[in-house]
C-alpha atoms as a PDB file:
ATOM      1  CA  UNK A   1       5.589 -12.954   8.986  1.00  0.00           C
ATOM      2  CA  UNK A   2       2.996 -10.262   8.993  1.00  0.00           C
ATOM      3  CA  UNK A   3      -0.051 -10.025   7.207  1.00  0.00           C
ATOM      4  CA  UNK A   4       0.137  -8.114   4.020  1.00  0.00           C
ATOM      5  CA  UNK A   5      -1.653  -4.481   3.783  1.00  0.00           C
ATOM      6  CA  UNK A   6      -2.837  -4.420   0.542  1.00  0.00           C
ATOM      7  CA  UNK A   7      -3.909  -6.320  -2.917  1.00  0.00           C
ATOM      8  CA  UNK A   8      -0.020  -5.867  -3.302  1.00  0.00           C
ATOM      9  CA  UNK A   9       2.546  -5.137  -1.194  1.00  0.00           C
ATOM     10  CA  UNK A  10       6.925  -4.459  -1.227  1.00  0.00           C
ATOM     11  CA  UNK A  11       8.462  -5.598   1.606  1.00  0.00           C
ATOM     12  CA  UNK A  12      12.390  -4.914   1.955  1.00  0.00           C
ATOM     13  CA  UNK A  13      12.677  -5.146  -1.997  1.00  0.00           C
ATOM     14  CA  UNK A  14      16.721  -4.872  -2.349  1.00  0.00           C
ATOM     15  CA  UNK A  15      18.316  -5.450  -6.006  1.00  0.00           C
ATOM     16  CA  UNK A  16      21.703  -4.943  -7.760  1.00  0.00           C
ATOM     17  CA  UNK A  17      22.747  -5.015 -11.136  1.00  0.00           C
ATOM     18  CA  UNK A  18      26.233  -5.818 -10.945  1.00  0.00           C
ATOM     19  CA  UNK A  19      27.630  -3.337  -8.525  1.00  0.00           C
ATOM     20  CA  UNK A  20      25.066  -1.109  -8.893  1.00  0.00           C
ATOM     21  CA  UNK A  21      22.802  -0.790  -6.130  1.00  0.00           C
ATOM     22  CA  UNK A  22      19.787   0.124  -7.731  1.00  0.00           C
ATOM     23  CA  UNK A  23      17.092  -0.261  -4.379  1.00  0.00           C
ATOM     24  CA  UNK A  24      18.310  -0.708  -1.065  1.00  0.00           C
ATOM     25  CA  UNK A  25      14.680  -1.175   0.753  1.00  0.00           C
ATOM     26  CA  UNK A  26      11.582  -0.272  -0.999  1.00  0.00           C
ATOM     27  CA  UNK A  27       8.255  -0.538   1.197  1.00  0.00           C
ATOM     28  CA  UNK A  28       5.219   0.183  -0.305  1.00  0.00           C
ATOM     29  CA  UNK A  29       1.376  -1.309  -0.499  1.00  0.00           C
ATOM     30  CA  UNK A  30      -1.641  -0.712  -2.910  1.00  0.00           C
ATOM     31  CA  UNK A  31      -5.023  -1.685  -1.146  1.00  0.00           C
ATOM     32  CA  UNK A  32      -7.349  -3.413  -3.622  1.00  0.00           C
ATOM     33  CA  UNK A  33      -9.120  -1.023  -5.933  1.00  0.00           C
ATOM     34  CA  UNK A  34      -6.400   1.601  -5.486  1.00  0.00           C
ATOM     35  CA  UNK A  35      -4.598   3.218  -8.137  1.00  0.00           C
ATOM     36  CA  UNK A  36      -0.698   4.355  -6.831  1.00  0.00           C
ATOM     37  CA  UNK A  37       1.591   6.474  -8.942  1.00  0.00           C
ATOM     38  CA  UNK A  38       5.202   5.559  -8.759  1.00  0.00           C
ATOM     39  CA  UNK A  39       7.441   8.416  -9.553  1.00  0.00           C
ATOM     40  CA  UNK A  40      11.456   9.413  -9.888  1.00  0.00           C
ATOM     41  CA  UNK A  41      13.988  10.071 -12.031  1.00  0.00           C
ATOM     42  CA  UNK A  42      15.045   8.231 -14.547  1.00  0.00           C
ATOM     43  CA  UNK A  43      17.096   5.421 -13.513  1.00  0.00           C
ATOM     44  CA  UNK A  44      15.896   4.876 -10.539  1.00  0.00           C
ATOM     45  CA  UNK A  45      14.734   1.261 -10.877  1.00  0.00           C
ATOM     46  CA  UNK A  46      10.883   2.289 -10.982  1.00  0.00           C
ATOM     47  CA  UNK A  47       9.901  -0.335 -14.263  1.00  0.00           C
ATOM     48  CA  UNK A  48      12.461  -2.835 -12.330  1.00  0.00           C
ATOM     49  CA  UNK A  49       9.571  -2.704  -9.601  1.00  0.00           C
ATOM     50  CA  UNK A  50       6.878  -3.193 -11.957  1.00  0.00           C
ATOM     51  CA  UNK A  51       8.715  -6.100 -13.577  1.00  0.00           C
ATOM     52  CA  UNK A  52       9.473  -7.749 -10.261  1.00  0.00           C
ATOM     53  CA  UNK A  53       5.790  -7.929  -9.690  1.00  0.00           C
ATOM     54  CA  UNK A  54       5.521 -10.070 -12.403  1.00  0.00           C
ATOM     55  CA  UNK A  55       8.180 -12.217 -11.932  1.00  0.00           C
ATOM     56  CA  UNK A  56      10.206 -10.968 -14.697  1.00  0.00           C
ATOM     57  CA  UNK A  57      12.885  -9.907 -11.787  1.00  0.00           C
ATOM     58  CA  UNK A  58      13.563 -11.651  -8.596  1.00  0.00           C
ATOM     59  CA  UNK A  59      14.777  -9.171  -5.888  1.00  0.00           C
ATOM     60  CA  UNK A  60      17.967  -9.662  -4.182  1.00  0.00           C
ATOM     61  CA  UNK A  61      16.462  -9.650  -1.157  1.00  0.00           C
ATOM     62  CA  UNK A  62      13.025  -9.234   0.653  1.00  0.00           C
ATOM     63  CA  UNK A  63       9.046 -10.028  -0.356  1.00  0.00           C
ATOM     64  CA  UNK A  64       6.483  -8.982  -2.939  1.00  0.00           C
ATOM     65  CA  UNK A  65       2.782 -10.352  -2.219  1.00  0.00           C
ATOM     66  CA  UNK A  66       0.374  -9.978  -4.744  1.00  0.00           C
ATOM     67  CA  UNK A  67      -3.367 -10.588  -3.119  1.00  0.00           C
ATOM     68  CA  UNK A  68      -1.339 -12.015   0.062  1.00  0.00           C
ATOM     69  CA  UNK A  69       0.821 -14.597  -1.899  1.00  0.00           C
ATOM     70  CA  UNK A  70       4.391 -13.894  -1.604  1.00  0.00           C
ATOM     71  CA  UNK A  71       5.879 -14.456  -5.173  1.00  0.00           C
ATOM     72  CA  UNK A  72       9.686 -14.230  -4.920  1.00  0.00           C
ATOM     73  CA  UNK A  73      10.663 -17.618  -4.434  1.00  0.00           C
ATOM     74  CA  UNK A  74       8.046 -19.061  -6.956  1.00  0.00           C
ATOM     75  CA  UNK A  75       8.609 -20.833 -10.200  1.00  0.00           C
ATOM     76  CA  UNK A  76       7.737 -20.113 -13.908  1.00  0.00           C
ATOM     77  CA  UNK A  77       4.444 -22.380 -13.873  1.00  0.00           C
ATOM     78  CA  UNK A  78       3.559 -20.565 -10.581  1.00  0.00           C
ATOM     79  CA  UNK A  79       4.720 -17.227 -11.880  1.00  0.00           C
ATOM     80  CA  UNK A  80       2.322 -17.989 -14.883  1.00  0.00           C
ATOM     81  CA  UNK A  81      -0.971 -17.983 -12.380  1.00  0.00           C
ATOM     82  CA  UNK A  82       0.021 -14.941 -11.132  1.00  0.00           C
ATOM     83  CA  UNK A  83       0.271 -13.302 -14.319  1.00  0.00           C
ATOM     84  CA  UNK A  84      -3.334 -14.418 -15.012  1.00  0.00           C
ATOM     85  CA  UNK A  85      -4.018 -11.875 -12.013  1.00  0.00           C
ATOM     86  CA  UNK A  86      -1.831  -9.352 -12.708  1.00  0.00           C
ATOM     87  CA  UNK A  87      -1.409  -7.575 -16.415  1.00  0.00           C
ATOM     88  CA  UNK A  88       1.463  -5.534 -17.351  1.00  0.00           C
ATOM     89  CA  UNK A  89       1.107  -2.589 -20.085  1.00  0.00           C
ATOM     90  CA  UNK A  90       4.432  -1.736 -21.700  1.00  0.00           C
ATOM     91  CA  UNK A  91       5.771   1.461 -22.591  1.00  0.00           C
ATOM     92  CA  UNK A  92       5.275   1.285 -26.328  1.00  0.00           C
ATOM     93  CA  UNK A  93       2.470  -1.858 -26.342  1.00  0.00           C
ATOM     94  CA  UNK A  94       4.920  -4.648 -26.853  1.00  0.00           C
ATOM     95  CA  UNK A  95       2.160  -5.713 -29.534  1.00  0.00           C
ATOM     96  CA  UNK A  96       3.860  -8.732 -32.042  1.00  0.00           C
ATOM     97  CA  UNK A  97       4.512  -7.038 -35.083  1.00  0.00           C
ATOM     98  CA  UNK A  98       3.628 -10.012 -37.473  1.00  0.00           C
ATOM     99  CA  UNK A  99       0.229 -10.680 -35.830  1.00  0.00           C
ATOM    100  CA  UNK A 100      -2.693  -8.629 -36.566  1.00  0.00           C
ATOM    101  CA  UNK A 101      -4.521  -6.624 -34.054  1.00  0.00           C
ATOM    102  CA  UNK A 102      -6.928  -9.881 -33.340  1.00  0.00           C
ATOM    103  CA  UNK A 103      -4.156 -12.311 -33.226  1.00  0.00           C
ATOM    104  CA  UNK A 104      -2.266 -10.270 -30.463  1.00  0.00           C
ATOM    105  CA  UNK A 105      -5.390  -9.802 -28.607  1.00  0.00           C
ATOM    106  CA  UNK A 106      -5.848 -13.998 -29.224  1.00  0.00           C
ATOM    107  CA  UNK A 107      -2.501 -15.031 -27.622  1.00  0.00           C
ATOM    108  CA  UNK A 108      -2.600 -14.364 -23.847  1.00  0.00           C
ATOM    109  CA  UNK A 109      -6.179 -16.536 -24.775  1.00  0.00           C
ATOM    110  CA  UNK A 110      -4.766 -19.335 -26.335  1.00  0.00           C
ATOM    111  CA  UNK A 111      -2.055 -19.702 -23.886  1.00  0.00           C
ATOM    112  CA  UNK A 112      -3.350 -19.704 -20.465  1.00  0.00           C
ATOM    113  CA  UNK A 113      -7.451 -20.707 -21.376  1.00  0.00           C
ATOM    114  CA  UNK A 114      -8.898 -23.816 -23.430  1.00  0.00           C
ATOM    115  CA  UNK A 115     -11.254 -21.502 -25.111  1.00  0.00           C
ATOM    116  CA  UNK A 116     -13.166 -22.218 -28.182  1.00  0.00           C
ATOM    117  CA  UNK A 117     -12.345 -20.179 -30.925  1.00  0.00           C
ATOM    118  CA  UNK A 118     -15.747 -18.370 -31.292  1.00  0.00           C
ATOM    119  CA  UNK A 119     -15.341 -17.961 -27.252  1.00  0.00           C
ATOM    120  CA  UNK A 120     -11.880 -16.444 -28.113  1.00  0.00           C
ATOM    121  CA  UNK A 121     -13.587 -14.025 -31.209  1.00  0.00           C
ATOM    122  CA  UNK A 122     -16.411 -12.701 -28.749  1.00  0.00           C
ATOM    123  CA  UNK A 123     -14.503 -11.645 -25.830  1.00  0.00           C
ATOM    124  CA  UNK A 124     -11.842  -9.693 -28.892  1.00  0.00           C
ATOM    125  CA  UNK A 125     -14.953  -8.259 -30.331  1.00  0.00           C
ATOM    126  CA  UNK A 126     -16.110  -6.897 -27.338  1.00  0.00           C
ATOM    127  CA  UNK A 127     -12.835  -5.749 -25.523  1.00  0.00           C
ATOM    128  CA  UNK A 128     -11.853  -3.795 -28.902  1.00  0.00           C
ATOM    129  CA  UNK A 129     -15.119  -1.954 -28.778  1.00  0.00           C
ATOM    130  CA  UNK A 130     -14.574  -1.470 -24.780  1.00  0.00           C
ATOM    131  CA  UNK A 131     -11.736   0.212 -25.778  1.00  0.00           C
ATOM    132  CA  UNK A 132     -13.049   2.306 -29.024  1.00  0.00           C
ATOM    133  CA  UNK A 133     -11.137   0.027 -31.611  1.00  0.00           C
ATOM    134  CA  UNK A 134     -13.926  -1.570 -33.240  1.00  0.00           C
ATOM    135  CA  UNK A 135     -12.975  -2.707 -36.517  1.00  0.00           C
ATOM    136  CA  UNK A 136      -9.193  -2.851 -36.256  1.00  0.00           C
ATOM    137  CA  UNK A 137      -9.141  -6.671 -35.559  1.00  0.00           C
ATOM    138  CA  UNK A 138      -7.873  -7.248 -39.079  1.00  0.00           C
ATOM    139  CA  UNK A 139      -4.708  -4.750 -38.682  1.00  0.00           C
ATOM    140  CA  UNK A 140      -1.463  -4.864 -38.337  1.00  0.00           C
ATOM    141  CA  UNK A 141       0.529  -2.973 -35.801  1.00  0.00           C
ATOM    142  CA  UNK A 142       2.325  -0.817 -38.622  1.00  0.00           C
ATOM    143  CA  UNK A 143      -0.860   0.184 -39.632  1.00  0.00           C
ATOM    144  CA  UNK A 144      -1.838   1.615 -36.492  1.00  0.00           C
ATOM    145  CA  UNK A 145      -0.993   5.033 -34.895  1.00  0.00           C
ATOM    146  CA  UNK A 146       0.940   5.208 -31.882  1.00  0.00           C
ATOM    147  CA  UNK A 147      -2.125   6.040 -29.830  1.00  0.00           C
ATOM    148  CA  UNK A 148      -4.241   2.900 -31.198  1.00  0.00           C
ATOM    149  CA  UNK A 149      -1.338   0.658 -30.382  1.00  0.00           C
ATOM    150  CA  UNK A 150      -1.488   2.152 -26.719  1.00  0.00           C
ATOM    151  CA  UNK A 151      -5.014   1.103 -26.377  1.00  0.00           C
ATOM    152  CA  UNK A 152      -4.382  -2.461 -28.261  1.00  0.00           C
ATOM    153  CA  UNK A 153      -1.924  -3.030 -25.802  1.00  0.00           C
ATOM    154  CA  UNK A 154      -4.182  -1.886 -22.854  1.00  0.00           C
ATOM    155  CA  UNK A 155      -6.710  -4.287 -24.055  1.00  0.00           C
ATOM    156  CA  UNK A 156      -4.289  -7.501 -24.910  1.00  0.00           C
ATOM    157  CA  UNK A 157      -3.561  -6.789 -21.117  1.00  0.00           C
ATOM    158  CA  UNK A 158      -7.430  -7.283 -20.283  1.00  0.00           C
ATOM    159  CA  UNK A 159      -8.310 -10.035 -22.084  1.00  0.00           C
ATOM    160  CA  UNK A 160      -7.585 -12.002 -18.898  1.00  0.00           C
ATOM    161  CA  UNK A 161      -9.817 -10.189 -16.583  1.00  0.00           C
ATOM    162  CA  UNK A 162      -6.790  -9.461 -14.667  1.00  0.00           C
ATOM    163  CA  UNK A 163      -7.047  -7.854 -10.732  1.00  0.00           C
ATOM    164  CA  UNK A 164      -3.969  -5.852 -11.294  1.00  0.00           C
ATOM    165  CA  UNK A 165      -3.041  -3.691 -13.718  1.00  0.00           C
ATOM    166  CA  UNK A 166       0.704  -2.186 -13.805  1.00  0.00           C
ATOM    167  CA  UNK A 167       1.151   0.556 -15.912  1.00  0.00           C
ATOM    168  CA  UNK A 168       4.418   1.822 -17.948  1.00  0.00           C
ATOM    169  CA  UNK A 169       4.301   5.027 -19.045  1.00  0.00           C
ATOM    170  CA  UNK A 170       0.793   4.884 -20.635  1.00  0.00           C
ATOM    171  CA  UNK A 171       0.787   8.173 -22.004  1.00  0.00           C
ATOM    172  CA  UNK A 172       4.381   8.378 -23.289  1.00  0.00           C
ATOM    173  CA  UNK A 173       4.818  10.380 -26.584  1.00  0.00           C
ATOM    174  CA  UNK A 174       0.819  10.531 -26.782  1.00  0.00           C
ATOM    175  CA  UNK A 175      -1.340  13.727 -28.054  1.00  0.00           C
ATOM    176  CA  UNK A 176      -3.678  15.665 -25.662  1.00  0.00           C
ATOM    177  CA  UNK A 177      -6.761  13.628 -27.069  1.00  0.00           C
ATOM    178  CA  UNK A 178      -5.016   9.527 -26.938  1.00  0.00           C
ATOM    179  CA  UNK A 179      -3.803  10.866 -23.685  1.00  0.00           C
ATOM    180  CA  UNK A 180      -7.359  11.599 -22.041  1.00  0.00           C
ATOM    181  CA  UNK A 181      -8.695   8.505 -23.947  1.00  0.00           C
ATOM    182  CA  UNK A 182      -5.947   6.278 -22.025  1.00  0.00           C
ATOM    183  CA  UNK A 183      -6.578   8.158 -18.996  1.00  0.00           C
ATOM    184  CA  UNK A 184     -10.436   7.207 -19.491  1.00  0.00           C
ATOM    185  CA  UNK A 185      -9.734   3.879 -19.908  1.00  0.00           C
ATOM    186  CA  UNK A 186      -7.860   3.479 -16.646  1.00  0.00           C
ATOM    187  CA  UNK A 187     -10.392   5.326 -14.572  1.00  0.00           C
ATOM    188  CA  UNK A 188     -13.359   2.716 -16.302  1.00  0.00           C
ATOM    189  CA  UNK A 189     -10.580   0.112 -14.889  1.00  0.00           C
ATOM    190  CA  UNK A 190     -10.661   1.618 -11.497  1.00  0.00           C
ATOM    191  CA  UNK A 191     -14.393   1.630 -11.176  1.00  0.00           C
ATOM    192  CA  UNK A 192     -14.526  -2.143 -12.249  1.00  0.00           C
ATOM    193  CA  UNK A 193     -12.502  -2.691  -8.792  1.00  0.00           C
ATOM    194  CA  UNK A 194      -8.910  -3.039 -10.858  1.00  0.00           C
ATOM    195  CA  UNK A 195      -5.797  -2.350  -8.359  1.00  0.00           C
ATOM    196  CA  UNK A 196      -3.273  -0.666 -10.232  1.00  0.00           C
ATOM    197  CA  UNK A 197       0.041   0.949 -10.503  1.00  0.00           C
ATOM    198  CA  UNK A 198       1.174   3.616 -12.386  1.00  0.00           C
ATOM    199  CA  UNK A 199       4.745   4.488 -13.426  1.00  0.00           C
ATOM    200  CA  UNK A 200       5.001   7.816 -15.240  1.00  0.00           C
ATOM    201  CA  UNK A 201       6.316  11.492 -15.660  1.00  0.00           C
ATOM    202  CA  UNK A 202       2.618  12.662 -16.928  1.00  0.00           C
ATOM    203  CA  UNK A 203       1.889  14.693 -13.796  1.00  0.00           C
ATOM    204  CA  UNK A 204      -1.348  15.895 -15.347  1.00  0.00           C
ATOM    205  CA  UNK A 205      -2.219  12.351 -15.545  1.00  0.00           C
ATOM    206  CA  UNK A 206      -1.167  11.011 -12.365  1.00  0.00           C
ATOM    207  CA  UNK A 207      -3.494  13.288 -10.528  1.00  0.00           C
ATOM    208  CA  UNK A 208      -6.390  12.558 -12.561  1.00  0.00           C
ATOM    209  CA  UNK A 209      -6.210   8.781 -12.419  1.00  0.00           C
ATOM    210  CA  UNK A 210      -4.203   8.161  -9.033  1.00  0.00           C
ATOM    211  CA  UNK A 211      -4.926   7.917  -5.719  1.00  0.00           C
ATOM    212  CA  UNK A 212      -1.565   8.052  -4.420  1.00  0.00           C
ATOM    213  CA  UNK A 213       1.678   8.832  -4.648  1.00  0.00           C
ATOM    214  CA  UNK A 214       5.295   6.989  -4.108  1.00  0.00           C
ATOM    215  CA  UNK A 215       8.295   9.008  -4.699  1.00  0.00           C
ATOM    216  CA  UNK A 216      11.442   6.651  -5.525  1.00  0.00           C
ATOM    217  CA  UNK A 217      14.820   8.322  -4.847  1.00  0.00           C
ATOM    218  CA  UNK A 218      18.047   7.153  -3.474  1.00  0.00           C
ATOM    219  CA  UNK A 219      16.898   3.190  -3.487  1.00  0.00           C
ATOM    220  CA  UNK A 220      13.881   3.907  -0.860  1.00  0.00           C
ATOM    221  CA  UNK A 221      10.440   5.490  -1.035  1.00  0.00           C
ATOM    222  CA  UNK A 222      11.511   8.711  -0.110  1.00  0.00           C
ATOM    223  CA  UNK A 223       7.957  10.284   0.019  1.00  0.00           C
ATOM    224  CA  UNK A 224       4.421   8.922  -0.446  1.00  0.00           C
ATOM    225  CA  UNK A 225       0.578  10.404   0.085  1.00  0.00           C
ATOM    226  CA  UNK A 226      -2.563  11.132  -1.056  1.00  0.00           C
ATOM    227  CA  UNK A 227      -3.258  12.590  -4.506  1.00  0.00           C
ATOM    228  CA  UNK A 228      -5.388  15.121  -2.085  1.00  0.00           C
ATOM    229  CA  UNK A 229      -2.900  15.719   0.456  1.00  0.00           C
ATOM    230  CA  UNK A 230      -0.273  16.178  -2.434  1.00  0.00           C
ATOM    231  CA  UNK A 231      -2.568  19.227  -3.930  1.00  0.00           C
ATOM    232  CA  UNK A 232      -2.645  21.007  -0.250  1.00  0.00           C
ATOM    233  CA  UNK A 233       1.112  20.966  -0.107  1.00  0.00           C
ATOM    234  CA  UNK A 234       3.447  23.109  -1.368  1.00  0.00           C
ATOM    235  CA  UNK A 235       7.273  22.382  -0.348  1.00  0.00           C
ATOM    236  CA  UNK A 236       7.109  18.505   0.440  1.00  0.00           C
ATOM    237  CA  UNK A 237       9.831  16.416  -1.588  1.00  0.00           C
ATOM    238  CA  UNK A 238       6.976  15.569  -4.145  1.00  0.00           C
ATOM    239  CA  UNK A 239       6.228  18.840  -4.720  1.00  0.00           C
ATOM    240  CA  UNK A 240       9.578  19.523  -5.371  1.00  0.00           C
ATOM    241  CA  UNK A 241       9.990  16.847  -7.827  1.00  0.00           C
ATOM    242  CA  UNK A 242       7.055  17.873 -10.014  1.00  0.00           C
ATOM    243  CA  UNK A 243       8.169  21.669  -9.964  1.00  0.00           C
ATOM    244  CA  UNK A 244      11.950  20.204 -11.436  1.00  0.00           C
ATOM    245  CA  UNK A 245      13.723  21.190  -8.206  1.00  0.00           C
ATOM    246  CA  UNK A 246      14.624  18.000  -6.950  1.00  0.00           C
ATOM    247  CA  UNK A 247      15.547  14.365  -8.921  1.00  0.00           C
END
């Protein structure tokens, strides 16, 4: 077995669903600290990746290592230390709708740590600030907008001090200002040394938080490179993609 390239790497992912083929070999890697963007049409199995990370898939075939650990063949309580490492921010914040801001942001605590509970209240108190919701520990999801249950979500996914951070379309149905404000919060992430993946059709976004980019077609990474090397080009695949003339 070779030695993995980065904080994570795909190795020969394959997966069906039924008789559809969804990814017939996916290779990629994300050295530590980096952030890749994932990209493709819709369909095209990109959250399926993100989920697999987690555990929350298990490929048909081939390896996923996260920090040189290959995960596939794990169990749930194994699965569970790895998700300690490695947070996962869903589309719409998958925040529980009958806990309050604080008690969302208290579960991944209370499940994983032995905290105290004025342990627990400090390390809220100070992510919610981190993240410009100070305040808001007594609300309810309802009560929030959908750009302050973005960031609530982004936080509940900190409160581990996780490594990793995989990202599912952070921005989605966000204005021009919560859009930047997410985008700031990932690039604070970045500078603290968080590896991180981003799945999303915010272009404007992926090249201000990314350093790379993976282009998912056909069941293979049909494209990757630097954000840099991306700007210089003109008529590569990716290129194509963004500009609507290929899917």
């Amino acid at each position: 077995m070779s030695t993995p390239m980065g904080m994570i790497e795909v190795k020969n992912f394959k997966k069906s669903f039924g008789s559809r083929l969804v990814h017939k070999d996916v290779n990629f890697y994300v050295r530590k600290g980096e952030c890749l963007c994932l990209i493709g049409g819709s369909g095209v199995g990109k959250s399926v990746i993100l989920r697999s990370l987690i555990g929350l898939e298990k490929p048909d075939s081939g390896e996923i290592f996260i920090d040189g650990v290959e995960i596939t063949e794990m169990h749930e309580r194994q699965l569970n230390e790895i998700r300690k490492k490695v947070a996962y921010v869903f589309q719409g914040g998958a925040l529980f709708d009958s806990m309050t801001v604080y008690e969302n942001l208290a579960y991944p605590l209370r499940e994983h740590f032995n905290f105290s509970e004025s342990e627990v209240k400090d390390r809220i108190l100070t992510q919610l600030n981190e993240f410009g919701l100070p305040g808001s520990e007594h609300l309810y999801p309802s009560n929030l907008s959908g750009g302050m249950q973005k960031r609530v979500g982004l936080a509940r996914a900190m409160m581990m001090s996780p490594d990793v951070v995989l990202y599912d379309e952070p921005t989605a149905g966000l204005d021009p200002y919560n859009t930047i404000k997410i985008q700031e919060h990932i690039l604070r992430l970045k500078k603290q040394g968080k590896t991180s993946i981003l799945v999303t059709h915010d272009m404007p976004t992926a090249f201000a938080v990314c350093d790379k980019m993976a282009f998912l077609l056909d069941g293979r990474i049909a494209a990757h490179g630097t954000i840099k090397d991306l700007e210089k080009e003109q008529h590569g695949i990716i290129q194509k993609f963004i500009a609507g003339e290929a899917s």
